[in-house]
N, C-alpha and C. Protein backbone atom coordinates (compact mmCIF):
# COMPACT_ATOMS: atom_id res chain seq x y z
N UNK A 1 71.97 -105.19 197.45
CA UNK A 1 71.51 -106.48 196.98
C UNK A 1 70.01 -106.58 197.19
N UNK A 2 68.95 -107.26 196.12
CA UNK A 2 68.06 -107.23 196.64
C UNK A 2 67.88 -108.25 197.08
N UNK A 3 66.41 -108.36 197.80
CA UNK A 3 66.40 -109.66 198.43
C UNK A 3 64.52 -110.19 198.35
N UNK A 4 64.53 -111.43 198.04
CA UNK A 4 63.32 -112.00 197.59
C UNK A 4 62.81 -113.02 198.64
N UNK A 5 61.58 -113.31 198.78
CA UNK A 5 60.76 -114.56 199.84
C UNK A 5 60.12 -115.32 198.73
N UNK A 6 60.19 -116.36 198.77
CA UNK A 6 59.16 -117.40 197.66
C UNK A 6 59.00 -117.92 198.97
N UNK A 7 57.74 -117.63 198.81
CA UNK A 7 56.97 -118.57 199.97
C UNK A 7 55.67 -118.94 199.82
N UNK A 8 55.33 -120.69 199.78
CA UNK A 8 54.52 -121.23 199.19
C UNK A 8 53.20 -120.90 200.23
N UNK A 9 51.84 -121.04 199.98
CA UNK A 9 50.88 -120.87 200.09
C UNK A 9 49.91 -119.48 200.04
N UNK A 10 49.20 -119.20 200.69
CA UNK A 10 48.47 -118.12 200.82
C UNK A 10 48.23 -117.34 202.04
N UNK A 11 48.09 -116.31 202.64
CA UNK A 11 47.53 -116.48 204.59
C UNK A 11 46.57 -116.02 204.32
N UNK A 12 45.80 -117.00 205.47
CA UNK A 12 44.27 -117.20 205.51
C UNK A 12 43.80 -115.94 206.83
N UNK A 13 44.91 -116.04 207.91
CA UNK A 13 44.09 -115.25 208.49
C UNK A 13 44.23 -113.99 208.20
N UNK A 14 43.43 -112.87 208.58
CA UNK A 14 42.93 -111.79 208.17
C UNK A 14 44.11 -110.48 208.87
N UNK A 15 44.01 -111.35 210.17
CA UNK A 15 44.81 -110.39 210.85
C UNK A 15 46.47 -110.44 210.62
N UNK A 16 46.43 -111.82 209.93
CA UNK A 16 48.37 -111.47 209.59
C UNK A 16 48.52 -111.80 208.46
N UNK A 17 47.40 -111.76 207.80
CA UNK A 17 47.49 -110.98 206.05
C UNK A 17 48.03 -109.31 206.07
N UNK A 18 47.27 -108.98 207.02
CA UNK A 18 47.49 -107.50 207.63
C UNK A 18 48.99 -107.19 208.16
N UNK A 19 49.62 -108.05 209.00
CA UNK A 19 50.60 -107.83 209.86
C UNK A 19 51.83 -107.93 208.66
N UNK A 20 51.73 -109.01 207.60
CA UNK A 20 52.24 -109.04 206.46
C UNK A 20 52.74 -107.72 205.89
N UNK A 21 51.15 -107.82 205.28
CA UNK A 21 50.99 -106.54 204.45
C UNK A 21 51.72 -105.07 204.90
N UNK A 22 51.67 -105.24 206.12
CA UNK A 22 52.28 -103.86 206.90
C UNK A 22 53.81 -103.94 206.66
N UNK A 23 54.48 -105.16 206.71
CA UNK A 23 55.50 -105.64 206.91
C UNK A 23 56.36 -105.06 205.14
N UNK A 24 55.43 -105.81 204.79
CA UNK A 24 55.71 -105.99 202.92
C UNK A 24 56.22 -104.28 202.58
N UNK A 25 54.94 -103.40 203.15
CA UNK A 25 54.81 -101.79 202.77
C UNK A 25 56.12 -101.15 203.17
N UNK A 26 56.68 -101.81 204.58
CA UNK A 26 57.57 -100.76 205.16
C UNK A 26 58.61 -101.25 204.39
N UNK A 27 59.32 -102.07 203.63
CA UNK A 27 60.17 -102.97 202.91
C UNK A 27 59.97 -103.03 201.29
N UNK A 28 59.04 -102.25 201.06
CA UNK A 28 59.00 -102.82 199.69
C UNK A 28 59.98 -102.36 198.63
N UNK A 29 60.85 -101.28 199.03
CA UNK A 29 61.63 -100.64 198.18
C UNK A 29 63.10 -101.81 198.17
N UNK A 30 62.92 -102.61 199.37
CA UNK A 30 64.13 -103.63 199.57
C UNK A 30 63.91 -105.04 199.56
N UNK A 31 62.33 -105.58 199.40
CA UNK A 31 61.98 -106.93 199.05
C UNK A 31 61.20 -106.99 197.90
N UNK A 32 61.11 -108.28 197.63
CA UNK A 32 59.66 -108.91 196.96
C UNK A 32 59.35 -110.20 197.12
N UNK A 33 57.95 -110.05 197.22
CA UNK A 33 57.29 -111.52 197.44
C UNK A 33 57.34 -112.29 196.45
N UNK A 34 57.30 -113.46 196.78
CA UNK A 34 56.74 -114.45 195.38
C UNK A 34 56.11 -115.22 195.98
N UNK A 35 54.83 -114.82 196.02
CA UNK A 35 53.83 -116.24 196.66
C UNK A 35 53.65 -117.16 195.66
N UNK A 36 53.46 -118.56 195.95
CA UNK A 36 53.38 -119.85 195.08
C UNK A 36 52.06 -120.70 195.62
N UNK A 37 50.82 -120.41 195.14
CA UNK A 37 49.91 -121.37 195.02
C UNK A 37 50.61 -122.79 195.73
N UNK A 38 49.58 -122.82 196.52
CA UNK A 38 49.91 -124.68 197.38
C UNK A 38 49.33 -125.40 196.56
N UNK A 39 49.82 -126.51 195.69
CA UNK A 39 49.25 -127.25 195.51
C UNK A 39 47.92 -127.76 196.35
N UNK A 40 47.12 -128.35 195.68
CA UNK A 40 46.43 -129.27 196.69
C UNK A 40 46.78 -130.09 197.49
N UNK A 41 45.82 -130.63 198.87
CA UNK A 41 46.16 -130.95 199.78
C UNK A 41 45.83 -132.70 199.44
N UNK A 42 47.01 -133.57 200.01
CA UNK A 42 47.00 -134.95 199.78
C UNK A 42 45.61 -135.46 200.30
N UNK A 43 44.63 -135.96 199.56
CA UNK A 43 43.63 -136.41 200.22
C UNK A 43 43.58 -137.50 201.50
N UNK A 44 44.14 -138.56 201.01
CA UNK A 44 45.01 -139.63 202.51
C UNK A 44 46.18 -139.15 203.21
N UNK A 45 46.59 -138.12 203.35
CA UNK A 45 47.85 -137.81 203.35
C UNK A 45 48.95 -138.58 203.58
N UNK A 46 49.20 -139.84 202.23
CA UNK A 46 49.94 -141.25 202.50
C UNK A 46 51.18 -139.82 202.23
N UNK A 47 52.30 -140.69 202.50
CA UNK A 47 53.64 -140.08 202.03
C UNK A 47 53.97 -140.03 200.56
N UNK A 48 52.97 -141.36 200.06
CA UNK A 48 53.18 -140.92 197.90
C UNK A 48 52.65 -139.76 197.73
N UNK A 49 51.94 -139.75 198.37
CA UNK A 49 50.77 -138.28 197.75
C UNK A 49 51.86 -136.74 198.45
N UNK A 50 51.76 -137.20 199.29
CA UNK A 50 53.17 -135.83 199.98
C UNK A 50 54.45 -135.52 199.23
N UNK A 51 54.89 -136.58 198.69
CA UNK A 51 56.25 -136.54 198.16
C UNK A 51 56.04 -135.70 196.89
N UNK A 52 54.71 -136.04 195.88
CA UNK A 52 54.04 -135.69 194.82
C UNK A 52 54.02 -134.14 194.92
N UNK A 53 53.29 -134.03 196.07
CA UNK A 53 52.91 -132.05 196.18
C UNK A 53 54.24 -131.64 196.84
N UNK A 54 55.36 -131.93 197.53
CA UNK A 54 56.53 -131.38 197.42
C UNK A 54 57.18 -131.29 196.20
N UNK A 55 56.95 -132.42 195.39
CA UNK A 55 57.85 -132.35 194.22
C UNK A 55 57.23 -130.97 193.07
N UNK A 56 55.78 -131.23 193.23
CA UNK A 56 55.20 -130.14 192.40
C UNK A 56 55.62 -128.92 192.95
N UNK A 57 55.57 -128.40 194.33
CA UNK A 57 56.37 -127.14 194.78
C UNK A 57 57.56 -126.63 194.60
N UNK A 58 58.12 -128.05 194.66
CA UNK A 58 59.55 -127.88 194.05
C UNK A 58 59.86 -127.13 192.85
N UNK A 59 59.27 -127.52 191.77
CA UNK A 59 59.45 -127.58 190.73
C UNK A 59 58.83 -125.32 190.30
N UNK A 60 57.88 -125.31 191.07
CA UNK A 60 57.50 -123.80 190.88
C UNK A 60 58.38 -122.99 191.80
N UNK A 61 59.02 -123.68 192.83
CA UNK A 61 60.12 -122.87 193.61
C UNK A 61 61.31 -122.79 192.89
N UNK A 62 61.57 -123.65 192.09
CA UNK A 62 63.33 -123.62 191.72
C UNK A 62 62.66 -122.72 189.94
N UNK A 63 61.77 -122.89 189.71
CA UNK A 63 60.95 -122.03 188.29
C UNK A 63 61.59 -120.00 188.68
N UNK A 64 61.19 -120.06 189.74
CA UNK A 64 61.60 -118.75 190.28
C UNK A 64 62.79 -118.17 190.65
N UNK A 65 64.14 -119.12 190.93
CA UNK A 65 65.32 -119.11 191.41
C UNK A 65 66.26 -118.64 189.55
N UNK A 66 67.08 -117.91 189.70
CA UNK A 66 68.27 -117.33 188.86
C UNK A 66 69.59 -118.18 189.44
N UNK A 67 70.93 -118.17 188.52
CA UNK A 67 71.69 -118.87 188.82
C UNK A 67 72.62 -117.95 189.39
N UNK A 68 72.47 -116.51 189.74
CA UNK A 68 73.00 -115.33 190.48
C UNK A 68 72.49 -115.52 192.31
N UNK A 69 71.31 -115.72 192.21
CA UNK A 69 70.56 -115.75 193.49
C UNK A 69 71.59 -116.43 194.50
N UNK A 70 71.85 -116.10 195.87
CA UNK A 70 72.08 -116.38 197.22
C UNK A 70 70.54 -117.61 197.74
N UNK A 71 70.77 -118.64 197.47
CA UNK A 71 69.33 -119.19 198.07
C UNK A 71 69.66 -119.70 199.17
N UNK A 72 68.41 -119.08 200.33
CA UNK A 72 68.22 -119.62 201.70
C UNK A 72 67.09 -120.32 202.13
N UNK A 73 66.80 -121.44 202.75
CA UNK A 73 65.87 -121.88 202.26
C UNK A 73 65.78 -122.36 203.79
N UNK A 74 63.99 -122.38 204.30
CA UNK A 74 64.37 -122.48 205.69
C UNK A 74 63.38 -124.18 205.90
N UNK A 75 64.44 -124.56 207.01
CA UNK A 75 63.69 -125.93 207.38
C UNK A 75 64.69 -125.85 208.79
N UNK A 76 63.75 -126.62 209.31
CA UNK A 76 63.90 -127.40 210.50
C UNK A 76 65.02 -127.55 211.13
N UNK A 77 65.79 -128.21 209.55
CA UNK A 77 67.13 -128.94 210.56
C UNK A 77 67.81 -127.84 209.95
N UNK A 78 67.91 -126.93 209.83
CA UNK A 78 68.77 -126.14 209.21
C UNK A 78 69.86 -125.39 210.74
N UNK A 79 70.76 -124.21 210.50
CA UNK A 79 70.91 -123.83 211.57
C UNK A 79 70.61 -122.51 212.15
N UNK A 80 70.35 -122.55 213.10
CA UNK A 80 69.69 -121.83 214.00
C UNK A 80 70.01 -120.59 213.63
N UNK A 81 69.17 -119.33 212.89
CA UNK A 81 70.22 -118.19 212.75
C UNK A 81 69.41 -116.90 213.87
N UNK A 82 70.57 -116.40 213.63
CA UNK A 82 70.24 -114.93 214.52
C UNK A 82 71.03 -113.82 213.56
N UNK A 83 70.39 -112.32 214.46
CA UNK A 83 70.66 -111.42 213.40
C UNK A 83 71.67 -111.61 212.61
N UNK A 84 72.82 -111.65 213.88
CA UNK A 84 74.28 -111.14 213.54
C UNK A 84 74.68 -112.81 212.20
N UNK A 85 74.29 -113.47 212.51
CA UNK A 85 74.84 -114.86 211.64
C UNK A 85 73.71 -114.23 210.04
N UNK A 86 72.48 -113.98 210.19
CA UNK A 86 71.60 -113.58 208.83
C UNK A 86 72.39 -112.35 208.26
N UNK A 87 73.22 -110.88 209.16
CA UNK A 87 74.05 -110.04 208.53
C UNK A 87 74.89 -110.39 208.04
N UNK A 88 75.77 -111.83 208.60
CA UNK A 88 76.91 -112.12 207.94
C UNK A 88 76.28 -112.73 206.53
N UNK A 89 75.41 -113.70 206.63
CA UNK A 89 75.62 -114.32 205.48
C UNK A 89 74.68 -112.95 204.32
N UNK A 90 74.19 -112.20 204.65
CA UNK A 90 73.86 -111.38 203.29
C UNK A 90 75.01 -110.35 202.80
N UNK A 91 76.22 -109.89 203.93
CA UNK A 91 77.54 -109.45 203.36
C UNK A 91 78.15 -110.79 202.58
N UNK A 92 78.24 -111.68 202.92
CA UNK A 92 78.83 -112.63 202.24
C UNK A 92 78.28 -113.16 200.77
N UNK A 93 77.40 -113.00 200.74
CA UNK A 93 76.32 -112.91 199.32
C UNK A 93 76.24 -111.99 198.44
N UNK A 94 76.63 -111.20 198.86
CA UNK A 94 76.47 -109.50 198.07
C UNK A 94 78.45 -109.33 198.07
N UNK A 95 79.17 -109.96 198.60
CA UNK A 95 80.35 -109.48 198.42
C UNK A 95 81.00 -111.10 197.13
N UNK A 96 80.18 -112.06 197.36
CA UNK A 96 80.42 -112.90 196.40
C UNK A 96 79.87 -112.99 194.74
N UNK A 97 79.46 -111.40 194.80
CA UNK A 97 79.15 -111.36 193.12
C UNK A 97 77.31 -111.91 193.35
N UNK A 98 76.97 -112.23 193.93
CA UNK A 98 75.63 -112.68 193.81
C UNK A 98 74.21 -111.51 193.78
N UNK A 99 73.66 -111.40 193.37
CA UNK A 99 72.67 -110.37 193.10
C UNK A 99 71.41 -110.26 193.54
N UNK A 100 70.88 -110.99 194.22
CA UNK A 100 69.49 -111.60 195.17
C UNK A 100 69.63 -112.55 196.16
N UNK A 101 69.28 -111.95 196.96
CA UNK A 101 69.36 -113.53 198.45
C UNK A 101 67.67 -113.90 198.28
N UNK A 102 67.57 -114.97 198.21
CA UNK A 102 66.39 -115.43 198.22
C UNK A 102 65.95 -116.30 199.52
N UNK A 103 64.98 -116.08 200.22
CA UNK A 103 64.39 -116.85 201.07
C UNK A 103 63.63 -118.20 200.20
N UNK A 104 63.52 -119.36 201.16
CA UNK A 104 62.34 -120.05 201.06
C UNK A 104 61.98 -120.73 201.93
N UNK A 105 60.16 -120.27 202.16
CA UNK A 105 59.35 -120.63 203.07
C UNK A 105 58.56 -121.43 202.43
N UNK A 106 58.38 -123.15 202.45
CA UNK A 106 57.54 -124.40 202.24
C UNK A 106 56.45 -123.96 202.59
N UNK A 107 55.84 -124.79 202.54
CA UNK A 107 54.46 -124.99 202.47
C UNK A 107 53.88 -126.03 203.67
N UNK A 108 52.34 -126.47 204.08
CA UNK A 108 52.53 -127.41 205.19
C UNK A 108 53.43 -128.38 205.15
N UNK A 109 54.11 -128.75 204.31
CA UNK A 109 55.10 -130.39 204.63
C UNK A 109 56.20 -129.60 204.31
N UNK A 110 56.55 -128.53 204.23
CA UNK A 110 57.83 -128.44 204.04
C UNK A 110 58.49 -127.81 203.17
N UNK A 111 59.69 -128.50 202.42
CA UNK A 111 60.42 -128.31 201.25
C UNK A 111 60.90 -130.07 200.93
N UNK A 112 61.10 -129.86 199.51
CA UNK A 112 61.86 -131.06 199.08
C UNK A 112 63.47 -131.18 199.33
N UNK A 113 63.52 -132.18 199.40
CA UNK A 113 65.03 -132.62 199.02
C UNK A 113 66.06 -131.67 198.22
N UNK A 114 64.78 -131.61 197.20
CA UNK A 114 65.59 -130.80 195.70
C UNK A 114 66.02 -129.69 195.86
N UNK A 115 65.17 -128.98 196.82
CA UNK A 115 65.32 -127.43 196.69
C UNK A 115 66.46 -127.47 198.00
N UNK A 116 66.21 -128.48 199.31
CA UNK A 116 67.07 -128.14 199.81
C UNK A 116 68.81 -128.23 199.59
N UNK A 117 69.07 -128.85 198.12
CA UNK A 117 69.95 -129.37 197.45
C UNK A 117 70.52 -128.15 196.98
N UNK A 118 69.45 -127.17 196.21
CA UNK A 118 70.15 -126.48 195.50
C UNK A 118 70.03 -125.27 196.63
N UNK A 119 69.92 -124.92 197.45
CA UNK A 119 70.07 -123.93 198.92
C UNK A 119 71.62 -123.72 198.90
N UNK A 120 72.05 -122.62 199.24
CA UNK A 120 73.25 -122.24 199.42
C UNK A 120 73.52 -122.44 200.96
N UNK A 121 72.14 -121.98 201.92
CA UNK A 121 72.23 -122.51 203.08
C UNK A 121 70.78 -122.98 203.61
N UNK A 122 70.72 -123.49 204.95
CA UNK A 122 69.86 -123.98 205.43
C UNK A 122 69.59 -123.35 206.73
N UNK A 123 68.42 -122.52 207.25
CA UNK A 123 68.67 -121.70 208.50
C UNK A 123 67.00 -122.26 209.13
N UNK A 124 67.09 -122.12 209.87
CA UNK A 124 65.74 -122.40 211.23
C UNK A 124 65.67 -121.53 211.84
N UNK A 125 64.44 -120.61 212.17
CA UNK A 125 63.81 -119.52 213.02
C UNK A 125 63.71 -120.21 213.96
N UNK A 126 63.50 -121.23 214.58
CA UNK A 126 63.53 -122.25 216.31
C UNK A 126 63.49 -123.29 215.81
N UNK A 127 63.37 -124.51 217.15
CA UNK A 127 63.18 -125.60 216.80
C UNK A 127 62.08 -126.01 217.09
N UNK A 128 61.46 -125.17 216.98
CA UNK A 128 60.12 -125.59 217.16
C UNK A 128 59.26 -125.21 215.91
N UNK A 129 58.42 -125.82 215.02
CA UNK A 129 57.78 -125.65 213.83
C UNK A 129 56.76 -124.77 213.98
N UNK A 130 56.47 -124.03 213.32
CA UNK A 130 55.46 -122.64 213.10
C UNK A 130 54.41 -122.55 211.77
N UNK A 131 53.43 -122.55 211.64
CA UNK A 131 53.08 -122.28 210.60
C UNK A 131 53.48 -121.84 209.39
N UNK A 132 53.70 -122.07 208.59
CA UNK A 132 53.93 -121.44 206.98
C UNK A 132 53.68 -119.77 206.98
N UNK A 133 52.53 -119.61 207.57
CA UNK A 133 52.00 -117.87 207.76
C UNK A 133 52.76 -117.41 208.55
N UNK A 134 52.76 -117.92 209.66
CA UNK A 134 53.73 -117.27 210.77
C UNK A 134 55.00 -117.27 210.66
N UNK A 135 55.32 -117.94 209.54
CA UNK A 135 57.18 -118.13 209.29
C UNK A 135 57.29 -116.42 208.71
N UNK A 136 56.51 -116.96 207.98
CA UNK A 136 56.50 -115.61 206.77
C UNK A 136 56.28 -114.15 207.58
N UNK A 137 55.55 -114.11 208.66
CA UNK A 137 55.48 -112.55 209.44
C UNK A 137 57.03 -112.27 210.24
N UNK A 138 57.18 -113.24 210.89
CA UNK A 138 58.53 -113.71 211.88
C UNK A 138 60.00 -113.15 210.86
N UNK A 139 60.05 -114.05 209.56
CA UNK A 139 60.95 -113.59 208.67
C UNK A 139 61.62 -111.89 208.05
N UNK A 140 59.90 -111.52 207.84
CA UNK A 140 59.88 -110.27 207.32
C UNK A 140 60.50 -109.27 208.17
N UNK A 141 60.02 -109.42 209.33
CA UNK A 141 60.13 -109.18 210.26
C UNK A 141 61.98 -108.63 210.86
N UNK A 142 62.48 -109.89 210.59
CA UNK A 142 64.17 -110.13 210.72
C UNK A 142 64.59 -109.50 209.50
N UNK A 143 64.03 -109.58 208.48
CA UNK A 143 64.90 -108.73 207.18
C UNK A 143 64.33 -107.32 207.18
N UNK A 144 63.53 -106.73 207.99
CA UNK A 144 63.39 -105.15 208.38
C UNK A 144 64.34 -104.66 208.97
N UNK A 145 65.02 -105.84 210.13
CA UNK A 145 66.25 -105.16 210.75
C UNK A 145 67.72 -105.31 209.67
N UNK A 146 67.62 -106.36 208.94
CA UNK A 146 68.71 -106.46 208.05
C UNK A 146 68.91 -104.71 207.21
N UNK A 147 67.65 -104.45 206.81
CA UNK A 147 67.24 -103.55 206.28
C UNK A 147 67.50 -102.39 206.52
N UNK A 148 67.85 -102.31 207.96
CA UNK A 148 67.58 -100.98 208.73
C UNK A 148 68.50 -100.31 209.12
C-alpha cells in the first residue's frame, strides 16, 4: 500500500528541512509528500479570519484525497497512537481494499471540521502540541519503522 503526508505549510528551519529531507530520501520508494502552501496568516487573528484559512486549507487538503485513500488525519484530540496501534490500522487499510493511507498534518491552527469529518481516523503524536514542522519530522519518522 502506498502511503502519502499532505501536510500544510513549508519548514522554515534549515536544519529540519534537512532532517526531513533525509527522512523523505530513506522512504521515498514507500512515501510521498504533498506539501500545501499555508494560506496567509489572519492579520487580527479574530476566529472569522481563522475559520476562513482553515476552510481554504480544507478545501486544497480534501483537492488531494481519492475516494480509495485510508485518511488519517492528525489533531489533538485524536487518539493517542503508538507503533503497534499505527501497524494495525495500516493492515487494516490495505486488507480493506483501500490503496493509500494518507496522513494529515494542519497547518498553525490546525485542521477543519471538514477534513476531520471525512478522516477515517483521528490519531495524536502526544498531548502536547508541536509545531506543524516538527509533526512532520516526528511522523516520518514513525512510518520508517512502519516501513521497515
Amino acid at each position: 500500500m502506498k502511503i502519502a503526508v499532505v501536510a500544510v505549510g513549508d519548514i522554515k528551519e534549515r536544519a529540519l528541512r534537512d532532517l526531513i529531507k533525509e527522512k523523505v530520501n530513506s522512504l521515498k520508494h514507500h512515501i510521498e509528500i504533498i506539501e500545501i502552501k499555508e494560506p496567509k496568516e489572519a492579520k487580527n487573528n479574530r476566529e472569522s479570519e481563522i475559520l476562513t484559512k482553515l476552510e481554504k486549507e480544507a478545501d486544497l487538503i480534501l483537492s488531494k484525497l481519492k475516494s480509495t485513500d485510508y485518511v488519517v488525519s492528525l489533531a489533538i484530540e485524536g487518539v493517542l497512537v503508538s507503533n503497534d496501534l499505527l501497524k494495525s490500522m495500516f493492515h487494516n487499510a490495505s486488507t480493506n481494499g483501500k490503496q493509500r493511507m494518507v496522513f494529515i498534518i494542519g497547518g498553525s491552527n490546525g485542521i477543519s471540521d471538514e477534513v476531520k469529518e471525512k478522516s477515517n481516523e483521528l490519531i495524536s503524536l502526544s498531548r502536547m502540541t508541536f509545531p506543524h514542522q516538527l509533526t512532520r519530522a516526528i511522523l516520518l519518522d514513525l512510518l520508517g519503522e512502519l516501513n521497515g
